[in-house]
Each structure stands twice: as C-alpha cells, then as structure tokens.
Protein backbone atom coordinates (compact mmCIF):
# COMPACT_ATOMS: atom_id res chain seq x y z
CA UNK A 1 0.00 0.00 0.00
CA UNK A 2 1.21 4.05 -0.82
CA UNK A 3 1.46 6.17 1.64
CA UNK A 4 -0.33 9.54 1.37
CA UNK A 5 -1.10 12.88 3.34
CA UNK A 6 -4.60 12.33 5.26
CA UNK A 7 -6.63 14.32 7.34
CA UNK A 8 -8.80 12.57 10.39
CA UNK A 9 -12.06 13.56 11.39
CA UNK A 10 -13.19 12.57 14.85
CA UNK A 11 -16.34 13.46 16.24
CA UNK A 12 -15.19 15.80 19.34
CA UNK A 13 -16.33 14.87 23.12
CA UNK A 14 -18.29 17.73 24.01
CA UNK A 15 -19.55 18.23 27.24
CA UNK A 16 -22.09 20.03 29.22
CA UNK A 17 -20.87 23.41 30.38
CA UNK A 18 -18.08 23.84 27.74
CA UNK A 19 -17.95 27.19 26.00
CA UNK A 20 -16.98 26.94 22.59
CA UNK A 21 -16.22 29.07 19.51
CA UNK A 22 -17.48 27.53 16.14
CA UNK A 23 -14.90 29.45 13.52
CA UNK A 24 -17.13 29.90 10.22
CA UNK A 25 -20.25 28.38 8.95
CA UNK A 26 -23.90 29.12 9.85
CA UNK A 27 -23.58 28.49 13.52
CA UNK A 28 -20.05 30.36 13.42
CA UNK A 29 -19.95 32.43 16.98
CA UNK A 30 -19.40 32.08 20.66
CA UNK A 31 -21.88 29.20 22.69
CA UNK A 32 -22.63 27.10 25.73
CA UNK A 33 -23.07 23.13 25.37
CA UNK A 34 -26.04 22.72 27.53
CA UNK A 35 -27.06 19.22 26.35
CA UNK A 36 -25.34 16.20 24.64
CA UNK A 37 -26.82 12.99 23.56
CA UNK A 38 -25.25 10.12 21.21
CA UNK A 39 -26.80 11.66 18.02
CA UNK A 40 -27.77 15.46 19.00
CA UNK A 41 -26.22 18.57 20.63
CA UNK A 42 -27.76 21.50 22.36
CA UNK A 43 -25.84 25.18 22.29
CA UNK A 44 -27.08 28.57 24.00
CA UNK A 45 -25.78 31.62 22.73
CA UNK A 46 -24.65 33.70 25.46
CA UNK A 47 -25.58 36.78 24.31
CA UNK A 48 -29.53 36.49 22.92
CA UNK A 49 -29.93 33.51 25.08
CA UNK A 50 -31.44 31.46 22.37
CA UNK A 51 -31.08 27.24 22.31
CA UNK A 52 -30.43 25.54 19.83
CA UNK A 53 -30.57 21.24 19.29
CA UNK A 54 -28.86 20.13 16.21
CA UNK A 55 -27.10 16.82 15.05
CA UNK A 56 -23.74 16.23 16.51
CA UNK A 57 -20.99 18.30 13.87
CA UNK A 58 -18.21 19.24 16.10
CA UNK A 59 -15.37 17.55 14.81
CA UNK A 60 -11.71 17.52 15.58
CA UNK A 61 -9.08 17.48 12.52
CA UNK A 62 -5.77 15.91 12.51
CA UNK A 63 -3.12 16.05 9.67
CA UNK A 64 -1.14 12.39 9.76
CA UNK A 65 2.18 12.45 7.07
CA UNK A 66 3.35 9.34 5.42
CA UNK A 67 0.08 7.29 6.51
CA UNK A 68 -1.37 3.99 4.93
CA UNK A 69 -4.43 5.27 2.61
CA UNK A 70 -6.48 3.18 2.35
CA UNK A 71 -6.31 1.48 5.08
CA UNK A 72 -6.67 -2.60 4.97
C-alpha cells in the first residue's frame, strides 16, 4: 500500500458546560453546550440567550504524514 497525506475527522467529546467558539459556517460564533446525547447537541448563545438542538458536527481534525491510505 502508498502512503499519502490524510486528514482525520473525529467526532469531538463535548460536554455540558463547555464554551466553545465555532470558527465559520452558519452556527459560526461564541456558545454554551447545555445538552449532549449520542446523536444530538444543544448550544445557548450567550448573548440572545437562544437554544439551539442540532445533530452532533463538532469535529476535531488531525493532519497524519506518510500514513497507509487506504487502510486494509
């Protein structure tokens, strides 16, 4: 097998109480976790107070050099 440049997308561990910053997209801004299932994730913003649920899409990114791809 080659070896090639690949990025890894894991879904991210959030928890309840976390503040997080989502850089770009349509929920880009600053929020609270305040719920977290298997499947779904619930985020209040902290300034209009608003809550949102959506499907989990918080993911972390890793670059890995010289790695199998694809992988047996």
């Amino acid at each position: 097998m080659a070896h090639h440049s690949v990025l890894l997308f894991k879904p991210y561990p959030m928890a309840v109480g976390q503040k997080i910053h989502i850089d770009g997209g349509l929920r880009h801004g600053d929020w609270e976790v305040i719920g977290v299932s298997d499947r779904k994730v619930r985020l209040r913003c902290p300034v209009s107070h608003r809550e949102f649920e959506w499907d989990r899409f918080c993911y972390f990114v890793e670059k890995q050099e010289e790695r199998e791809w694809p992988q047996r």
